[in-house]
Protein backbone atom coordinates (compact mmCIF):
# COMPACT_ATOMS: atom_id res chain seq x y z
CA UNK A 1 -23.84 -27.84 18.01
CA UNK A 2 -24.45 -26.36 14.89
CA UNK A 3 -21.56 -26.93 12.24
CA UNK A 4 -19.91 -24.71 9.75
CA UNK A 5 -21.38 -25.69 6.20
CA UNK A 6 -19.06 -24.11 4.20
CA UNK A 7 -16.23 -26.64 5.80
CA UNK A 8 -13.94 -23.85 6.27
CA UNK A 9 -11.82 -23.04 9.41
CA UNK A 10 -13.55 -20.03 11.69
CA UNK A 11 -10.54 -17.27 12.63
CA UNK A 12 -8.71 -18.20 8.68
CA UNK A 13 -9.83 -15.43 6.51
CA UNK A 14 -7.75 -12.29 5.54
CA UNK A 15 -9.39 -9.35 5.64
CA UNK A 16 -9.06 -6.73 3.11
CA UNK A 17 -6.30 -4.14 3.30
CA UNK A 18 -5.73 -1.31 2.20
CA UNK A 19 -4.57 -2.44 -1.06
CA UNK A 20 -8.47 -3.10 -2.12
CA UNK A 21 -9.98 -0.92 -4.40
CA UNK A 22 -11.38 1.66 -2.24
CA UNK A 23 -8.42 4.46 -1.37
CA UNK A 24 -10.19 4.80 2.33
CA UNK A 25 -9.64 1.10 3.30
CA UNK A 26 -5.79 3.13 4.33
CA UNK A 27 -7.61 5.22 6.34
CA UNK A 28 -9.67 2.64 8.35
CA UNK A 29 -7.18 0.14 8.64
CA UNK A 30 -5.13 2.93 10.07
CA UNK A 31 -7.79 3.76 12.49
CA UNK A 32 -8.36 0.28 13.52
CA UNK A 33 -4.26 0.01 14.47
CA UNK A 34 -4.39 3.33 16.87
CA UNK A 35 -7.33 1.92 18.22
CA UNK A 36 -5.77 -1.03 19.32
CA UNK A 37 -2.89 0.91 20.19
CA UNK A 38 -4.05 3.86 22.37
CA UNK A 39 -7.87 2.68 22.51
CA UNK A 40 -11.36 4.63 21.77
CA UNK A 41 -11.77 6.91 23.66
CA UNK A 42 -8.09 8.98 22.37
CA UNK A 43 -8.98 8.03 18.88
CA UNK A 44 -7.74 11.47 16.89
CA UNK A 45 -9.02 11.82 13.37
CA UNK A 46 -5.71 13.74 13.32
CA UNK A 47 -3.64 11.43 14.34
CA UNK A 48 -5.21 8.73 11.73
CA UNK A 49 -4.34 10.91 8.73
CA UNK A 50 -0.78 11.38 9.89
CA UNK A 51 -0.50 7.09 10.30
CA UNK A 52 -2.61 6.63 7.04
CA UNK A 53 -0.03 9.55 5.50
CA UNK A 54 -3.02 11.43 4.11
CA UNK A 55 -3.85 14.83 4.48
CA UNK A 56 -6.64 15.28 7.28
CA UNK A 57 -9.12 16.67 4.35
CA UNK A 58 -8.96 12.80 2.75
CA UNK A 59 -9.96 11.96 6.41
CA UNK A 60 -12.57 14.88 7.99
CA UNK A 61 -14.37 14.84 4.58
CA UNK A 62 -15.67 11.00 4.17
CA UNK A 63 -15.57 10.49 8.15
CA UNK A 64 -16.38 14.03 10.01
CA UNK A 65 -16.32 11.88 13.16
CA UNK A 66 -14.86 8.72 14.39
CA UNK A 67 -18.24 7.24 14.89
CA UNK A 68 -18.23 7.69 11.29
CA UNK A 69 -15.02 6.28 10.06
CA UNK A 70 -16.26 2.66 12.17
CA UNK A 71 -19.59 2.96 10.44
CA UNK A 72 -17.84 2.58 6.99
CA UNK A 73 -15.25 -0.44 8.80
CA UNK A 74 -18.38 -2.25 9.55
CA UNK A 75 -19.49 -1.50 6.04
CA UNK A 76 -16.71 -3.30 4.64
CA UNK A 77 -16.59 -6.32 7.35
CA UNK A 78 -21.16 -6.66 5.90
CA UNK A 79 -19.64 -6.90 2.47
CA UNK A 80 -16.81 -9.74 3.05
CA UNK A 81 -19.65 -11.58 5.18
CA UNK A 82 -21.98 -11.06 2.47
CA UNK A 83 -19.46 -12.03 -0.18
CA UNK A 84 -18.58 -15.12 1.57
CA UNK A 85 -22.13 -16.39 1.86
CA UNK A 86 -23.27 -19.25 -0.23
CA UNK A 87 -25.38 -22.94 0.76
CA UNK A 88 -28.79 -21.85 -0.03
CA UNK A 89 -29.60 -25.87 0.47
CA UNK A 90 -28.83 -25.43 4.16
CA UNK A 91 -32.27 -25.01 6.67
CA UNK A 92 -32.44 -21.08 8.19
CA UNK A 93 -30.82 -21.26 11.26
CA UNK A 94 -27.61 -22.86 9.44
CA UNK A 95 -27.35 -20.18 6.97
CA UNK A 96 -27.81 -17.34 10.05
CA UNK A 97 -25.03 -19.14 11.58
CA UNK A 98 -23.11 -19.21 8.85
CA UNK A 99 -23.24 -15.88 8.00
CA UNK A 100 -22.71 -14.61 11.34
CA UNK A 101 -19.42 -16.48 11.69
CA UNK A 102 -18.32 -15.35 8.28
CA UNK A 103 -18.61 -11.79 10.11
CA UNK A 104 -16.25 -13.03 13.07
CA UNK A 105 -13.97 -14.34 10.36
CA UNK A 106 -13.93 -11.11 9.26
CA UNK A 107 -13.53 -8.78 12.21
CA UNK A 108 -10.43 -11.21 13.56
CA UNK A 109 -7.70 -8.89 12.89
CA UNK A 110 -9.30 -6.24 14.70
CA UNK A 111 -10.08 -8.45 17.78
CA UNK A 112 -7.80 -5.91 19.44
CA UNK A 113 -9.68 -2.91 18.19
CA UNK A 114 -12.82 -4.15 19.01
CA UNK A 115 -11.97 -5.34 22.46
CA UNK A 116 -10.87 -1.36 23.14
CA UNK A 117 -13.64 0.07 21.18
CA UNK A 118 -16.44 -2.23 23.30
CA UNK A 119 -14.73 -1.50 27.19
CA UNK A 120 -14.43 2.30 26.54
CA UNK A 121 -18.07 2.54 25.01
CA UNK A 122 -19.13 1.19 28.68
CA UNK A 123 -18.95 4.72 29.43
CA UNK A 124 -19.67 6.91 26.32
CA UNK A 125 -23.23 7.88 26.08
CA UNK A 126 -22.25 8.61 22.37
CA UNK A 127 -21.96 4.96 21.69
CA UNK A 128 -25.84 4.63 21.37
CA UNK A 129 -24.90 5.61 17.85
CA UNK A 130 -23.72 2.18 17.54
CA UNK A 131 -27.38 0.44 17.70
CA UNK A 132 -28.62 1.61 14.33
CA UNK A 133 -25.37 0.44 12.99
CA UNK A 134 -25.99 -3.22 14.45
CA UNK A 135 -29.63 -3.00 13.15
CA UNK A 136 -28.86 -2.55 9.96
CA UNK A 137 -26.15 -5.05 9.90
CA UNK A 138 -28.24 -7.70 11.25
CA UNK A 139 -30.98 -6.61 8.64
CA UNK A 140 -28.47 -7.42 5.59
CA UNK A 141 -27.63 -10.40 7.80
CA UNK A 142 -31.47 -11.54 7.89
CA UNK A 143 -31.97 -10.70 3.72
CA UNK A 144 -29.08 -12.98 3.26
CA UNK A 145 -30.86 -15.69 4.55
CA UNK A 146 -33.83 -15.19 3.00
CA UNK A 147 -35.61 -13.30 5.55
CA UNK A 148 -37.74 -10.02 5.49
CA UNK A 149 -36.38 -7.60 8.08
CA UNK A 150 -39.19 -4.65 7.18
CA UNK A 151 -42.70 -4.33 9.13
CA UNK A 152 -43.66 -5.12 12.88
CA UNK A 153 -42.08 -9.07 12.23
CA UNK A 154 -38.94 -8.09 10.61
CA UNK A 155 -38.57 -5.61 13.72
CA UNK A 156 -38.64 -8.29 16.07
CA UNK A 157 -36.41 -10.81 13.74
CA UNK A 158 -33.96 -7.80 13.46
CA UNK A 159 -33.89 -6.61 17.64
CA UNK A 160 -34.08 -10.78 18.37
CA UNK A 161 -30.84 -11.79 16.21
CA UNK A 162 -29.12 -8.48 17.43
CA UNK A 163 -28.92 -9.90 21.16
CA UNK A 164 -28.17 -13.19 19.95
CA UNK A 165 -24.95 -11.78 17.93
CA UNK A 166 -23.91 -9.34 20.72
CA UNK A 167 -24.51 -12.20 23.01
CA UNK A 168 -21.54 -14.26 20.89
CA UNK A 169 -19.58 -11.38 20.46
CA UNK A 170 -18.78 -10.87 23.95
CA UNK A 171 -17.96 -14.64 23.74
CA UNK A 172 -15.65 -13.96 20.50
CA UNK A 173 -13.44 -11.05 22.34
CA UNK A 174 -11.84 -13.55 24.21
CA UNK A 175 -12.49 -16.57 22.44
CA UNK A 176 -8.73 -17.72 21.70
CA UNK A 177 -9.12 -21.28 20.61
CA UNK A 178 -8.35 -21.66 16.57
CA UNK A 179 -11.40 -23.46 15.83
CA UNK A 180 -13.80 -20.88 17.67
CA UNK A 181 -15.10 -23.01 19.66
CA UNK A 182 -17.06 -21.18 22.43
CA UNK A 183 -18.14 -18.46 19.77
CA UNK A 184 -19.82 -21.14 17.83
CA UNK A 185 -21.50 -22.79 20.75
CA UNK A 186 -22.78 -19.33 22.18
CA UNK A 187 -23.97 -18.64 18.51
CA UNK A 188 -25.39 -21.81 18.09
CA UNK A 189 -27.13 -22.07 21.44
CA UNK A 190 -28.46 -18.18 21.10
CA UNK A 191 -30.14 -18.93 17.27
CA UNK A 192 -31.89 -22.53 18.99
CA UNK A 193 -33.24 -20.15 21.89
CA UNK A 194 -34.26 -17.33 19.32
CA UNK A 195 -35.75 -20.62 16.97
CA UNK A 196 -37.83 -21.81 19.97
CA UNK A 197 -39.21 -18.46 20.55
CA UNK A 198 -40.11 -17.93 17.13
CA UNK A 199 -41.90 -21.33 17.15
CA UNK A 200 -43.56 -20.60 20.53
CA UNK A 201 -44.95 -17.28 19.20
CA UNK A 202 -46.37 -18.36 15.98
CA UNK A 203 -48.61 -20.55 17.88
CA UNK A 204 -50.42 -17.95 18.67
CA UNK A 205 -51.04 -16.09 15.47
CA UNK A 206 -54.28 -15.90 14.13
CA UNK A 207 -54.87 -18.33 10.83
CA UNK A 208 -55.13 -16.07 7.92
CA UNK A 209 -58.22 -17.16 5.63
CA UNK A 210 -58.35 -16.61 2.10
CA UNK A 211 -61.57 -15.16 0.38
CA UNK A 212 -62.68 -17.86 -1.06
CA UNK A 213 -62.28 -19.93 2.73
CA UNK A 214 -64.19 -17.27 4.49
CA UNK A 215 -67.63 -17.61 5.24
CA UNK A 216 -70.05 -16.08 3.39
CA UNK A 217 -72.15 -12.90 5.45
CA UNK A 218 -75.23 -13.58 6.36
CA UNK A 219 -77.98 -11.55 4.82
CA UNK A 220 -79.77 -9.04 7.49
């Protein structure tokens, strides 16, 4: 199994609180606590301004819906990941890994959040606002290590290492070992699968020829 290359402990890092920079990290750290508290579905933009002891303009204005306010949390959790990232020496699938479980370092406080937020989307049709968010997550993911995620091929990269991260985020929710351990094997084992695909597909690409390799046209 794949190992951290960074040497650090998975489930260690502190996440950012609202005493960062940004006045709204109040407001979603406040959202993140009812969340775990009363769950999804009863999330009240209301009810976050009165625990983040703003007025509900501060909230309504930046987030005019709760699908909004967890769009900028997962903002924030992309930028410590992206922060975090370093070993350019390490081969592809290392530095996906890597990256990915930087993210789950990240989200850990929120495990309880998350946990809520993922059973009550079961049955919110609304919550198909979440897949753009987790494309464009795993696209800063994939630029991070180097790869394109534009075009027909960074389509596929992009959909491919979605389902592996979902895959190990269903793992993570109640993953309770310190060290991770089950996340990192379903990570590890979903990025070799994704690897062999990759491999098995480019065997059937065409061979691109340069101009001065093709063959000259024959003259009618």
């Amino acid at each position: 199994m794949a190992k951290r290359s960074s040497g650090k402990t998975p489930g260690k890092s502190k996440a950012k609180t609202a005493a960062a920079s940004d006045p709204r990290d109040a407001v979603i750290d406040a959202a993140m606590a009812r969340i775990a508290r009363d769950g999804w579905r009863r999330l009240s933009l209301a009810d976050v301004a009165a625990d983040a002891g703003v007025p509900l303009a501060d909230v309504l204005i930046p987030f005019p819906t709760k699908y909004d306010l967890i769009n900028a949390f997962q903002d924030r959790i992309d930028a410590q990941m992206l922060a975090a990232s370093g070993d350019a020496s390490v081969d592809l699938r290392d530095r996906l890994f890597d990256l990915l479980m930087e993210r789950f370092d990240a989200l850990a406080p929120y495990r309880a959040a998350l946990a809520e937020i993922a059973k009550d989307s079961l049955c919110d049709p609304a919550a198909v606002r979440f897949l753009p968010r987790m494309a464009r997550t795993m696209a800063r993911v994939l630029a991070a290590a180097g790869l394109e995620s534009t075009g027909p091929c960074g389509l596929l990269r992009t959909k491919g290492l979605a389902l592996v991260y979902a895959d190990a985020f269903r793992v993570w929710l109640t993953d309770d070992g310190d060290d991770l351990a089950k996340t990192m094997a379903a990570l590890d084992k979903g990025l070799r699968r994704a690897e062999t695909a990759v491999m098995f597909l480019n065997r059937f690409r065409p061979k691109r020829t340069s101009r001065r390799e093709a063959p000259e046209a024959t003259p009618a």
